[in-house]
Protein backbone atom coordinates (compact mmCIF):
# COMPACT_ATOMS: atom_id res chain seq x y z
CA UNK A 1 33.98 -1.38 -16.54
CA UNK A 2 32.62 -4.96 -15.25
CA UNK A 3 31.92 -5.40 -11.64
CA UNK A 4 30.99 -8.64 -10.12
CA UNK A 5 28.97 -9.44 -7.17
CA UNK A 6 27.08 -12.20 -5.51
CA UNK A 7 23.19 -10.61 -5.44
CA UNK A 8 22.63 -7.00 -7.94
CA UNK A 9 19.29 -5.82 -6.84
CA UNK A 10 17.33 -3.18 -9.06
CA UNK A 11 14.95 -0.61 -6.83
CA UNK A 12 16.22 0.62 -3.71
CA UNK A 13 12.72 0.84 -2.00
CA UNK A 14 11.94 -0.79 1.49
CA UNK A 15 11.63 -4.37 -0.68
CA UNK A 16 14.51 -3.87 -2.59
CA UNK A 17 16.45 -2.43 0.85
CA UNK A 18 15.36 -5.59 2.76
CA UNK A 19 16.84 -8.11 -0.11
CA UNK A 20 20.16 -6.13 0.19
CA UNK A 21 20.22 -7.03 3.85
CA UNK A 22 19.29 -10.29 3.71
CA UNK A 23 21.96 -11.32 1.29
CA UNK A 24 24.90 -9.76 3.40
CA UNK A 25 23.61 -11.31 6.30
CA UNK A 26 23.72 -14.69 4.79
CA UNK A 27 27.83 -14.18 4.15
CA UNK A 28 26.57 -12.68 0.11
CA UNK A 29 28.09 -9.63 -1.38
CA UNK A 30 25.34 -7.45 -2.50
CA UNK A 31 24.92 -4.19 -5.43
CA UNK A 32 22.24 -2.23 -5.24
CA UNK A 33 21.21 0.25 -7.95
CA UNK A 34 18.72 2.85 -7.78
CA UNK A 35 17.52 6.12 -10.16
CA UNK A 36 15.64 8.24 -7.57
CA UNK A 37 15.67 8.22 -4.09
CA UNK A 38 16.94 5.28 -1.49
CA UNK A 39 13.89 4.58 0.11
CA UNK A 40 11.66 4.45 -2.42
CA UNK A 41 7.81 5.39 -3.01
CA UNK A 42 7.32 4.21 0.46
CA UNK A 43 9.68 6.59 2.24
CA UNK A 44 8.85 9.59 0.27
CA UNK A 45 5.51 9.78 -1.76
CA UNK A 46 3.34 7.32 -0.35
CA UNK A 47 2.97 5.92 3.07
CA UNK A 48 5.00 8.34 5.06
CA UNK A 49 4.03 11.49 3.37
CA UNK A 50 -0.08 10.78 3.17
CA UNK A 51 0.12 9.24 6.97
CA UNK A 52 1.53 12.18 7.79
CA UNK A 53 -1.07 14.84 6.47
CA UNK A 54 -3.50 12.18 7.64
CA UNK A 55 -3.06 12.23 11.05
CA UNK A 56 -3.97 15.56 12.26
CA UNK A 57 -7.29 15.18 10.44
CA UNK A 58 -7.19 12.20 11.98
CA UNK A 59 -7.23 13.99 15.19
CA UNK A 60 -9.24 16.54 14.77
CA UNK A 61 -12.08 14.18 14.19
CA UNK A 62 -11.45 12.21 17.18
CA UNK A 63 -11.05 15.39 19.63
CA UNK A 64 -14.99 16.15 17.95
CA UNK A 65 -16.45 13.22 19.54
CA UNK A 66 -15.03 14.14 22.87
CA UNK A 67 -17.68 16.64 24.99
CA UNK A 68 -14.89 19.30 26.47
CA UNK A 69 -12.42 18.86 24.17
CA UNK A 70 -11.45 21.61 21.11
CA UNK A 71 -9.31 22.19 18.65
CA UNK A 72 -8.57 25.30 17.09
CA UNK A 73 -7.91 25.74 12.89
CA UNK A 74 -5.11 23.45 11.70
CA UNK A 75 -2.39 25.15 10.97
CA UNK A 76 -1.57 24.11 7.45
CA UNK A 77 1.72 25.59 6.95
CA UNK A 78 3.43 23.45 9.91
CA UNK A 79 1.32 19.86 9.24
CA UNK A 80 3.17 20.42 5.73
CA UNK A 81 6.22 21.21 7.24
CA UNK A 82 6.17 17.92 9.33
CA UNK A 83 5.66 16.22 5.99
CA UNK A 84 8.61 17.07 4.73
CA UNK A 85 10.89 16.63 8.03
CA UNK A 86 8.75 12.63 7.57
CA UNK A 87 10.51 12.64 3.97
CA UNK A 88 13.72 14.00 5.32
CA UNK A 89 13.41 16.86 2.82
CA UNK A 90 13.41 14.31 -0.44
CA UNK A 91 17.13 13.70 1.11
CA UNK A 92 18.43 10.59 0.83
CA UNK A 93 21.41 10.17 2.39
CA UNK A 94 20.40 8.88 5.27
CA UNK A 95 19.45 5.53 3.29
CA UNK A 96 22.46 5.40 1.17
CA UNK A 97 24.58 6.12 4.25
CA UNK A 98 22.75 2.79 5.98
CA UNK A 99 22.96 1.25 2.52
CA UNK A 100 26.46 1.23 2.84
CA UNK A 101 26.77 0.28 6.07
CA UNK A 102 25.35 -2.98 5.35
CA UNK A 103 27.84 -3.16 3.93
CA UNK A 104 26.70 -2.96 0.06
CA UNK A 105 27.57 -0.92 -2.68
CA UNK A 106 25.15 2.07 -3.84
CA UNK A 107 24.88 2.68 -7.58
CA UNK A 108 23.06 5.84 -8.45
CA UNK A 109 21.78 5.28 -11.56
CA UNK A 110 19.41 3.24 -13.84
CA UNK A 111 19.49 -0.45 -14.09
CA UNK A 112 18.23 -2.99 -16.30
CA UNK A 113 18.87 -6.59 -17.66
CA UNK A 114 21.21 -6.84 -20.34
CA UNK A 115 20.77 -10.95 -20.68
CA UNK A 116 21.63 -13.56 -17.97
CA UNK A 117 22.70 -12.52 -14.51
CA UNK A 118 24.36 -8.85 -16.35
CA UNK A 119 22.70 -5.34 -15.40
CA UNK A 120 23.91 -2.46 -17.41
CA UNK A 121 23.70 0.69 -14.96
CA UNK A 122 23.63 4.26 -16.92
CA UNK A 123 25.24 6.38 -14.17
CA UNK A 124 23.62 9.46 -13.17
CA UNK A 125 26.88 10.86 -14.05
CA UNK A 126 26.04 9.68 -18.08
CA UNK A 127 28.76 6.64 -17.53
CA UNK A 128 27.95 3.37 -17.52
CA UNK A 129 28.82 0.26 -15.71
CA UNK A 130 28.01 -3.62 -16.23
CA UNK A 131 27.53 -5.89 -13.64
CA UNK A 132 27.40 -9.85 -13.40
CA UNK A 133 25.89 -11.52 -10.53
CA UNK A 134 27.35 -15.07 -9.37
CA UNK A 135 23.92 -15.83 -7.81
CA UNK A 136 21.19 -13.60 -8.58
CA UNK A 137 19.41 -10.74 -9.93
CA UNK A 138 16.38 -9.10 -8.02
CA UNK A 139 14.30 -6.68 -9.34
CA UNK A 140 12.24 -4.72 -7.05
CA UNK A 141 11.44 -1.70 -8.89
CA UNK A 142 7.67 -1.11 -7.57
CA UNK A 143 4.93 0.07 -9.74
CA UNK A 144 3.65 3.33 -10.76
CA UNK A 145 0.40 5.17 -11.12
CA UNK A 146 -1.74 4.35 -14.28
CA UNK A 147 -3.71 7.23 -15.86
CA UNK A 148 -6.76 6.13 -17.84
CA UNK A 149 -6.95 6.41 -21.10
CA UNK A 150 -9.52 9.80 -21.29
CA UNK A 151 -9.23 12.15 -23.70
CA UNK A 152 -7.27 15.10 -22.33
CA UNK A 153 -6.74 13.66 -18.81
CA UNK A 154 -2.49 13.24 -19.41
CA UNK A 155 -2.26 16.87 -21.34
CA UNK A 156 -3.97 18.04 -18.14
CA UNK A 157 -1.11 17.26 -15.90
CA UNK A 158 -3.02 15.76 -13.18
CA UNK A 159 -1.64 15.00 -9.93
CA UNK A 160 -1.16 10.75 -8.87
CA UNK A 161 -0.02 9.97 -5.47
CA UNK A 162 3.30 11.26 -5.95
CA UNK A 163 2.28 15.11 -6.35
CA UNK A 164 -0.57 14.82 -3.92
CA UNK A 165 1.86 13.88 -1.07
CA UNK A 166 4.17 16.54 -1.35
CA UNK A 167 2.06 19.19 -2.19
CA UNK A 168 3.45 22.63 -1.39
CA UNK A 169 -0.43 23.72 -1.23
CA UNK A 170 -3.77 22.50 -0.22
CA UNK A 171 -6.30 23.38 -3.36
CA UNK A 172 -9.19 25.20 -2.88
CA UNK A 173 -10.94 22.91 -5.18
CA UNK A 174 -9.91 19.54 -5.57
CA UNK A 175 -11.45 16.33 -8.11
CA UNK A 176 -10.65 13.50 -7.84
CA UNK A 177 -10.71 10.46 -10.09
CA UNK A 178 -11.00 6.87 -8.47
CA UNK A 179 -12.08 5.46 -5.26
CA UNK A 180 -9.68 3.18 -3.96
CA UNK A 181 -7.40 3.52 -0.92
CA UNK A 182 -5.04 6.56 -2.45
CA UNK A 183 -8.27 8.43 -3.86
CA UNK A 184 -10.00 7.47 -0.57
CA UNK A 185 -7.20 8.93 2.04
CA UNK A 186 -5.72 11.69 0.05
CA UNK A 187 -9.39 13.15 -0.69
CA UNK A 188 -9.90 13.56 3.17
CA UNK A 189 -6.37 14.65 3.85
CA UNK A 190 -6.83 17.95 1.42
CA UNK A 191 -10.50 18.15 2.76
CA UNK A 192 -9.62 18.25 6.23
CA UNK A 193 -6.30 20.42 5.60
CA UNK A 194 -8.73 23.01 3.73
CA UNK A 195 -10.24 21.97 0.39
CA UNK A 196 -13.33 23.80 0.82
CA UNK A 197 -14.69 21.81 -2.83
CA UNK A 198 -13.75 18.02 -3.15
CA UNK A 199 -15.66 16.27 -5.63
CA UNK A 200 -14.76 11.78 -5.93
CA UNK A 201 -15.84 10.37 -8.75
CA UNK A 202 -16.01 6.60 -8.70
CA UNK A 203 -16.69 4.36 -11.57
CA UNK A 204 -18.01 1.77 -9.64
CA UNK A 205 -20.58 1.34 -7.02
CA UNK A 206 -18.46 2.00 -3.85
CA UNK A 207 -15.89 3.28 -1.94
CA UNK A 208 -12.46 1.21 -1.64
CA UNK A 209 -14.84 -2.05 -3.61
CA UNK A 210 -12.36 -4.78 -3.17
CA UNK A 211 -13.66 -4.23 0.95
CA UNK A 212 -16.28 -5.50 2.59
CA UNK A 213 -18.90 -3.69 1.55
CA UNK A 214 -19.73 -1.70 4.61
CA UNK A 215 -16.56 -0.89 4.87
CA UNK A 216 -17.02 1.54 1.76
CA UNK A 217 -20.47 2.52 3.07
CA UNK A 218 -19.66 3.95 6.65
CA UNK A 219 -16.48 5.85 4.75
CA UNK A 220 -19.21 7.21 2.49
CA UNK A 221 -21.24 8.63 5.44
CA UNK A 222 -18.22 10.03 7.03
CA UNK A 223 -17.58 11.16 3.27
CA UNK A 224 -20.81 13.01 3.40
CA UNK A 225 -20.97 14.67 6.34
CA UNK A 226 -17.83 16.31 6.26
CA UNK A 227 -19.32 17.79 2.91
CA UNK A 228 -16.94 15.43 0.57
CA UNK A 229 -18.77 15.15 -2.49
CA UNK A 230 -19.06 11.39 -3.59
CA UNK A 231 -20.25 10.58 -6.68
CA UNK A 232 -20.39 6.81 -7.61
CA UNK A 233 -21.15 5.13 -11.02
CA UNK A 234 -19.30 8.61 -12.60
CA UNK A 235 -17.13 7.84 -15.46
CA UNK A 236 -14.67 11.09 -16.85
CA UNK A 237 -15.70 11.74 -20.49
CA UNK A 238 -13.11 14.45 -21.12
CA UNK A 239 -10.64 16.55 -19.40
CA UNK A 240 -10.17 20.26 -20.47
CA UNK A 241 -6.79 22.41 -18.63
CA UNK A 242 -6.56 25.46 -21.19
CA UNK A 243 -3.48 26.84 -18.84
CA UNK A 244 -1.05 24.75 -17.31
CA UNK A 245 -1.59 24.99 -13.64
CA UNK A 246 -4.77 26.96 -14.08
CA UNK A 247 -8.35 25.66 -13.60
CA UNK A 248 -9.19 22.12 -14.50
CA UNK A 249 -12.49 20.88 -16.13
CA UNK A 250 -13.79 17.35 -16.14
CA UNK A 251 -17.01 16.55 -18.20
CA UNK A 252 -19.08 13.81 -17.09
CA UNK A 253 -21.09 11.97 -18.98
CA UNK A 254 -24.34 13.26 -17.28
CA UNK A 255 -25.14 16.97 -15.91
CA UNK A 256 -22.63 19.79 -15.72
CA UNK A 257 -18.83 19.33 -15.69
CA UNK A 258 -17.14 19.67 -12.69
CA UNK A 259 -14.36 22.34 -12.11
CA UNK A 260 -10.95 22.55 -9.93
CA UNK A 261 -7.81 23.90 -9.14
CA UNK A 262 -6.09 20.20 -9.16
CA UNK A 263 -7.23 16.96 -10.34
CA UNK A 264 -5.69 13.66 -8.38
CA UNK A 265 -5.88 10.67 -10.24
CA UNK A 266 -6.29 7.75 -8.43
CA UNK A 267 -7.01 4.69 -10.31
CA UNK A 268 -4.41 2.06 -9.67
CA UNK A 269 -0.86 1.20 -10.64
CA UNK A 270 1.26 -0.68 -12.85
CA UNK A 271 4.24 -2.31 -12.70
CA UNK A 272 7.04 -0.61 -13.42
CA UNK A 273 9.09 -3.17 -15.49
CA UNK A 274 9.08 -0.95 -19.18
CA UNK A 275 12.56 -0.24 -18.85
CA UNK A 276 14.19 -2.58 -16.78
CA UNK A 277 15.47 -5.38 -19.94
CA UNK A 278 13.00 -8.02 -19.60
CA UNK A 279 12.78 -8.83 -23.03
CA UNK A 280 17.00 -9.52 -22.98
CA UNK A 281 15.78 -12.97 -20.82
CA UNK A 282 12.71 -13.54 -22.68
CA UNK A 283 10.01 -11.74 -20.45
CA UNK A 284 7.52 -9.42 -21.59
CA UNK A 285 8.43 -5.50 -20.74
CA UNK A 286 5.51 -4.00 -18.72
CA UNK A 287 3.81 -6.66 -17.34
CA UNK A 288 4.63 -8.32 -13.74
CA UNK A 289 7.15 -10.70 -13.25
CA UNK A 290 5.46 -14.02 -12.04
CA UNK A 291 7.47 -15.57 -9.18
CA UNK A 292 7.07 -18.87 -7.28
CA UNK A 293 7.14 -18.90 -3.48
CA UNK A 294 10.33 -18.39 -3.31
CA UNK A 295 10.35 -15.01 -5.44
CA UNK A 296 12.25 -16.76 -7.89
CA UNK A 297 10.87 -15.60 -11.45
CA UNK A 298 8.94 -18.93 -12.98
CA UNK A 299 9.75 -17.46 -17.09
CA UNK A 300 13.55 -17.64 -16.90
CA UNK A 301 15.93 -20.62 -17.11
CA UNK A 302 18.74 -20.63 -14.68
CA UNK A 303 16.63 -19.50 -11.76
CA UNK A 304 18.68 -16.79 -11.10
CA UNK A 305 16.47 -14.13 -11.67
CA UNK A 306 14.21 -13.08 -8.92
CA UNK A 307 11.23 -10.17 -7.95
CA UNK A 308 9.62 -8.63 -4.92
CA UNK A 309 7.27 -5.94 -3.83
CA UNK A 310 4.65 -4.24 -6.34
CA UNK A 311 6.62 -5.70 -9.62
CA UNK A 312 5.50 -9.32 -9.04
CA UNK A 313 1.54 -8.44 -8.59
CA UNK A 314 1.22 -10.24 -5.11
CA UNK A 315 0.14 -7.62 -2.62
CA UNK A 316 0.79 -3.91 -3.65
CA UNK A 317 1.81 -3.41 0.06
CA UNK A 318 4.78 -2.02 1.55
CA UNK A 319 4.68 -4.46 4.23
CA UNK A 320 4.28 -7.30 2.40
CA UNK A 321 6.77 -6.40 -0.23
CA UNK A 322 9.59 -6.39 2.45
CA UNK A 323 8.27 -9.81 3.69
CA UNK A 324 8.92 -10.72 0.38
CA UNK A 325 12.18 -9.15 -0.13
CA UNK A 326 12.80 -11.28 3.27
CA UNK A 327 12.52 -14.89 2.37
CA UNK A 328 13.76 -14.12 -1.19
CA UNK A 329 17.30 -12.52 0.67
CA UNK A 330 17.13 -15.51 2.81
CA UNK A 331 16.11 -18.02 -0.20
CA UNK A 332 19.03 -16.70 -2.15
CA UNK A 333 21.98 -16.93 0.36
CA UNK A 334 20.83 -20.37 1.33
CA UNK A 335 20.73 -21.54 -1.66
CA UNK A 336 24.48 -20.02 -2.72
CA UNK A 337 25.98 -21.19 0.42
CA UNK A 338 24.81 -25.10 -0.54
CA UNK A 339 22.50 -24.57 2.58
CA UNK A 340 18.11 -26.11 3.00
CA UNK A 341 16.34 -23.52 1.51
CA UNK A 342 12.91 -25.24 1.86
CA UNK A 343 12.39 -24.16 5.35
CA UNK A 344 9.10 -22.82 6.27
CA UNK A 345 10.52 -19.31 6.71
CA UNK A 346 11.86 -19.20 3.57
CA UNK A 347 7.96 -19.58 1.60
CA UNK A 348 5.85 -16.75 0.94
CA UNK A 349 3.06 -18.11 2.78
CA UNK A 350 1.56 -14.76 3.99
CA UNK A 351 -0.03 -13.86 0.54
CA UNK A 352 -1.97 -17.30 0.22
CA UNK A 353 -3.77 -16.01 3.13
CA UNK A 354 -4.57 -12.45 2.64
CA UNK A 355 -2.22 -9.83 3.44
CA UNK A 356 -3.10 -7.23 6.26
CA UNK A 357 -4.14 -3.25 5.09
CA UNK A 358 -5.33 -0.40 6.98
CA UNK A 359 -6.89 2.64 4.95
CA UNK A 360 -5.98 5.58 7.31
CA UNK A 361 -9.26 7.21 6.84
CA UNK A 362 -11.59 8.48 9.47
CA UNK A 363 -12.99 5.87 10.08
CA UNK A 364 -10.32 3.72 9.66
CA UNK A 365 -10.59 0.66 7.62
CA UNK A 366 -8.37 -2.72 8.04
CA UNK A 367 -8.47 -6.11 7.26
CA UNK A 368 -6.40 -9.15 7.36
CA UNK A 369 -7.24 -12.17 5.08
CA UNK A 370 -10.38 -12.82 2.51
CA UNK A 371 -13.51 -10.74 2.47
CA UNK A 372 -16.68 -13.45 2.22
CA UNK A 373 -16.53 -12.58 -1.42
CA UNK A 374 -13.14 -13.96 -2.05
CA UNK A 375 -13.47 -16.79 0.07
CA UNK A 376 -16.61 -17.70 -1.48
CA UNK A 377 -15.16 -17.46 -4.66
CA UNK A 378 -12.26 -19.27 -3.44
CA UNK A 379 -14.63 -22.42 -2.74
CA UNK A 380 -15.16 -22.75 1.34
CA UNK A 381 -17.87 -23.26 3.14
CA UNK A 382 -18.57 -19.78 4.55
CA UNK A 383 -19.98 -18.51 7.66
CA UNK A 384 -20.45 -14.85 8.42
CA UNK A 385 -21.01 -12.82 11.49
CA UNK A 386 -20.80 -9.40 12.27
CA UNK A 387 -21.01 -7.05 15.42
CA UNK A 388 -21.70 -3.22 15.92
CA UNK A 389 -18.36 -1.55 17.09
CA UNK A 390 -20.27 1.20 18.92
CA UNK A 391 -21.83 -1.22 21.21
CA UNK A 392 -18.77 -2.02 22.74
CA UNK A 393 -17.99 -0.75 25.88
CA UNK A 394 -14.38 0.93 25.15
CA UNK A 395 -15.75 2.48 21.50
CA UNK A 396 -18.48 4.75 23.59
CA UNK A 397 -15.42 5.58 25.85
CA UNK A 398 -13.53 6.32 23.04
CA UNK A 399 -16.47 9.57 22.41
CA UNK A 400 -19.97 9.94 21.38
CA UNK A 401 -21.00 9.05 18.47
CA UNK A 402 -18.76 6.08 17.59
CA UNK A 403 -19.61 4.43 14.79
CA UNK A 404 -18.20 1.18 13.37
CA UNK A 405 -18.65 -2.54 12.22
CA UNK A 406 -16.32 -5.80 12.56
CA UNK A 407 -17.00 -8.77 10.28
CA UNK A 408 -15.29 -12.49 10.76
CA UNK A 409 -15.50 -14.81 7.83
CA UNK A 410 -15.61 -18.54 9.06
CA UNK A 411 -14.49 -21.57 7.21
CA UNK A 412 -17.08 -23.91 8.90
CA UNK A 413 -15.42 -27.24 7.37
CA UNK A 414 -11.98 -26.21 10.15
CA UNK A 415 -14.02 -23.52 12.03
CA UNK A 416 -11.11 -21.18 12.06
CA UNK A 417 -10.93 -17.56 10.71
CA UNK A 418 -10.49 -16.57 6.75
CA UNK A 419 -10.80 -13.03 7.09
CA UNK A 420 -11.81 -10.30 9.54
CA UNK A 421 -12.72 -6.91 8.89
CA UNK A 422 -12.69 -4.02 11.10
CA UNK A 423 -14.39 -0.57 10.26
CA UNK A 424 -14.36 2.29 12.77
CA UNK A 425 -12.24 5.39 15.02
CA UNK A 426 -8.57 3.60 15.48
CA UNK A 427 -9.72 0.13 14.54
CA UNK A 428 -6.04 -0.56 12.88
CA UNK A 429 -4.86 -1.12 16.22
CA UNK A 430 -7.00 -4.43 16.31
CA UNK A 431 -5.37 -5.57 13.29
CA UNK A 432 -2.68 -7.37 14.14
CA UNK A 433 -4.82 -9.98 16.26
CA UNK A 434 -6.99 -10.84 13.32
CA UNK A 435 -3.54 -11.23 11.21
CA UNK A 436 -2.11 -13.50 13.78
CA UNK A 437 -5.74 -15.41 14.19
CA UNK A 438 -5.89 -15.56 10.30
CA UNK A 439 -2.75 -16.41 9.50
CA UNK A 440 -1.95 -19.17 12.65
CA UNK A 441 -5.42 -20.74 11.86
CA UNK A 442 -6.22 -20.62 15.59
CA UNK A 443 -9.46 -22.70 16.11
CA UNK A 444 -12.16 -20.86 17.35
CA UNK A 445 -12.34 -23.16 20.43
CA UNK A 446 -9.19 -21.85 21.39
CA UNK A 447 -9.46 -18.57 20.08
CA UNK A 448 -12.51 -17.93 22.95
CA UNK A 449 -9.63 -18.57 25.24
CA UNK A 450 -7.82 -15.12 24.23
CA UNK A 451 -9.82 -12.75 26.85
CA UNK A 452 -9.68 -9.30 25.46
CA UNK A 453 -9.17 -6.67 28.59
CA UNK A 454 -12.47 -4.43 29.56
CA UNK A 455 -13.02 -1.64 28.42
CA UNK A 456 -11.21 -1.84 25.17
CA UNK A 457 -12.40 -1.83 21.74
CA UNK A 458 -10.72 -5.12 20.91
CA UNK A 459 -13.94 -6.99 23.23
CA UNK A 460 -15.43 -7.18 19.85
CA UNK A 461 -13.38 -10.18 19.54
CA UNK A 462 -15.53 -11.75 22.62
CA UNK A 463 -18.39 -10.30 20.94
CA UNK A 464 -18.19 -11.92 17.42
CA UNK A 465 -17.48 -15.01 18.90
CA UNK A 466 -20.28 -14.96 21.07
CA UNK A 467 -22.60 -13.61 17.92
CA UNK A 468 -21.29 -17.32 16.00
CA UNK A 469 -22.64 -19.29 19.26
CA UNK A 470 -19.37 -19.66 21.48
């Protein structure tokens, strides 16, 4: 059976949703084709889910710092409930139902190339249908967590993100493996929902490293006194799990081995492009697709092919993956309607810059741009300055004991912003200034001209400015 349609887009995840849209609203007829659930990793085993058991840990510690204010135990059975009422259950029709309404046409099943501008979709019925695309192909099939190569770690069954996030239990004892944003905010979720034992081991030298570095160092104090057990230049040797689901052993290379009910692995991702017929146009199965700014793949003749989100190794960011999946749905109807498609709008411009991320940890940790490292290494003339967050006005309002840190990075040839980091109790709030300043290039001249109100955190924008000689 051969169905033809203007746009077939592999992955039905928020990047893959957003093409979809895009397309139909630019007069395109659109497939979409997707083996698991519409919504993808976001909707149902990543952001959602761990924001989710995040916040009431979240808001326990921020009750703490407030003299008269209590909370009692967390009640562990209903935060997981509200977990799965976030994930609607791990029911998707919801998303297919607005899917449809687009209107596009759902295929449940797995896609993959099968040579220029053809998908071959093995329904999840066992048929099979190929489709041809008069304009384009778009893959947006995300990534999915790597496990290292140690000896016993994949017989061990270890959790990733996906079985942390909709666990049906919190562990007594938990390890876990990595120390990166997943490792980071899942090992305080299960903490703070009743892991009496969690034990991070980090290869490197730091908490979430690609940070500013005090960014990893105030998470480590928080780390600490909440009795998380951080322990940093720790590689796993070997990983023994005799029983499956029974107690797990991981021997370190130094001192006794440390033992738990689950192990999370947290230790990156990869793209997940194995099976989706990249080697039928000549690409390499398993690695990312590169794309121009456009999302238009750079390795394929024709330029019909196309990738967003995780796949293309830009920013492994929901957000930015439907910001993608915007200008490519835009790119790609403009161009088959014989309309400019070399409007501003229609470049990824947002990644050149440094996409936005918040780590949902207490203390929060965002940023928007380059840390001083990358811009460093990226050749500008850098100046830095920083500015205690707890000396503001509306942090001590905010309770006692407030701790936090903000950091600008200043390009000193343009004076304008390359990055700003923000460390601290509900700092992701702040973000989306810095983005704006960061992205906009607003001069610092007329940045001082923004007057933050009094008594909010955000006067650490007045501060830092003031701390560079405004």
């Amino acid at each position: 059976m051969s169905d033809e349609f203007d746009v077939i887009v592999i992955g039905a995840g928020p990047a893959g949703e957003n093409v979809a849209d895009r397309a139909v609203r630019g007069g395109l007829t659109a497939a979409i084709v997707e083996e698991r659930l519409v919504g993808g990793e976001c909707s149902y085993w990543a952001c959602i889910p761990s924001k989710a058991l995040l916040r009431p840990v979240d808001l326990v510690a921020e009750v703490s710092r407030v003299p008269g204010l209590s909370l009692g135990p967390v009640d562990v059975a209903k935060v997981l409930a509200r977990r799965d009422e976030a994930v609607s259950r791990y029911d998707d029709s919801g998303q297919v139902g607005w899917v449809d309404g687009l209107p596009a046409t759902f295929l449940r099943g797995r896609g993959r190339l099968d040579g220029p501008r053809r998908v071959r979709v093995t329904m999840s019925d066992g048929g099979e249908r190929v489709l041809s695309a008069r304009h384009a192909v778009v893959l947006a099939t995300g990534s999915t967590p790597a496990i290292p190569p140690v000896p016993g770690l994949r017989e061990a069954s270890p959790w990733t993100s996906h079985e942390v996030t909709a666990a049906k239990a919190v562990p007594e004892r938990l390890a876990v493996i990595g120390g990166g944003v997943v490792a980071c905010e899942m090992a305080q979720a299960m903490h703070g929902l009743g892991a009496r034992q969690t034990t991070v081991l980090v290869r490197g030298g730091s908490l979430l490293a690609r940070m500013e570095p005090f960014a990893g160092e105030l998470l480590a104090q928080s780390f600490a006194e909440a009795g998380i057990d951080v322990r940093l230049r720790t590689d796993a040797v070997r990983v023994e799990r005799p029983e499956p689901g029974g107690k797990v052993t991981v021997h370190l290379p130094e001192g006794p081995p440390v033992e738990a009910d689950e192990l999370l692995v947290a230790t990156g991702r990869r793209p997940a492009t194995s099976h989706v017929g990249l080697e039928t146009v000549g690409l390499r199965a398993g690695e990312i697709v590169e794309v121009d700014d456009s999302m238009r793949a750079t390795g394929v003749e024709g330029g019909w092919l196309y990738a967003v989100g995780d796949l293309n190794g830009r920013a492994l960011l929901t957000h930015m993956g439907k910001y993608q999946a915007r200008v490519c749905g835009d790119v790609i109807a403009a161009r088959a309607n014989g309309g400019r498609d070399d409007l501003p709008a229609m470049r990824d411009a947002a990644d050149r810059y440094g996409a936005p991320q918040v780590v949902f940890t207490d203390p929060q940790i965002c940023s928007a741009g380059r840390t001083e490292a990358q811009a460093r290494a990226a050749g500008f003339r850098v100046r830095t300055v920083e500015y205690d967050l707890g000396s503001v006005s509306g942090a001590y309002l905010l309770g006692d004991g407030y701790r936090g840190r903000a950091k600008a990075v200043v390009d000193e040839e343009r004076r304008v912003l390359l990055g700003v980091t923000f460390a601290g109790p509900g700092t992701a709030e702040l973000l989306h200034a810095a983005t704006v300043a960061v992205t906009a290039e607003v001069p610092l001249e007329r940045l001082w001209h923004a007057v933050p109100s009094f008594p909010t955190v955000s006067e650490v924008w007045l501060r830092l400015l003031e701390t560079y000689g405004l």
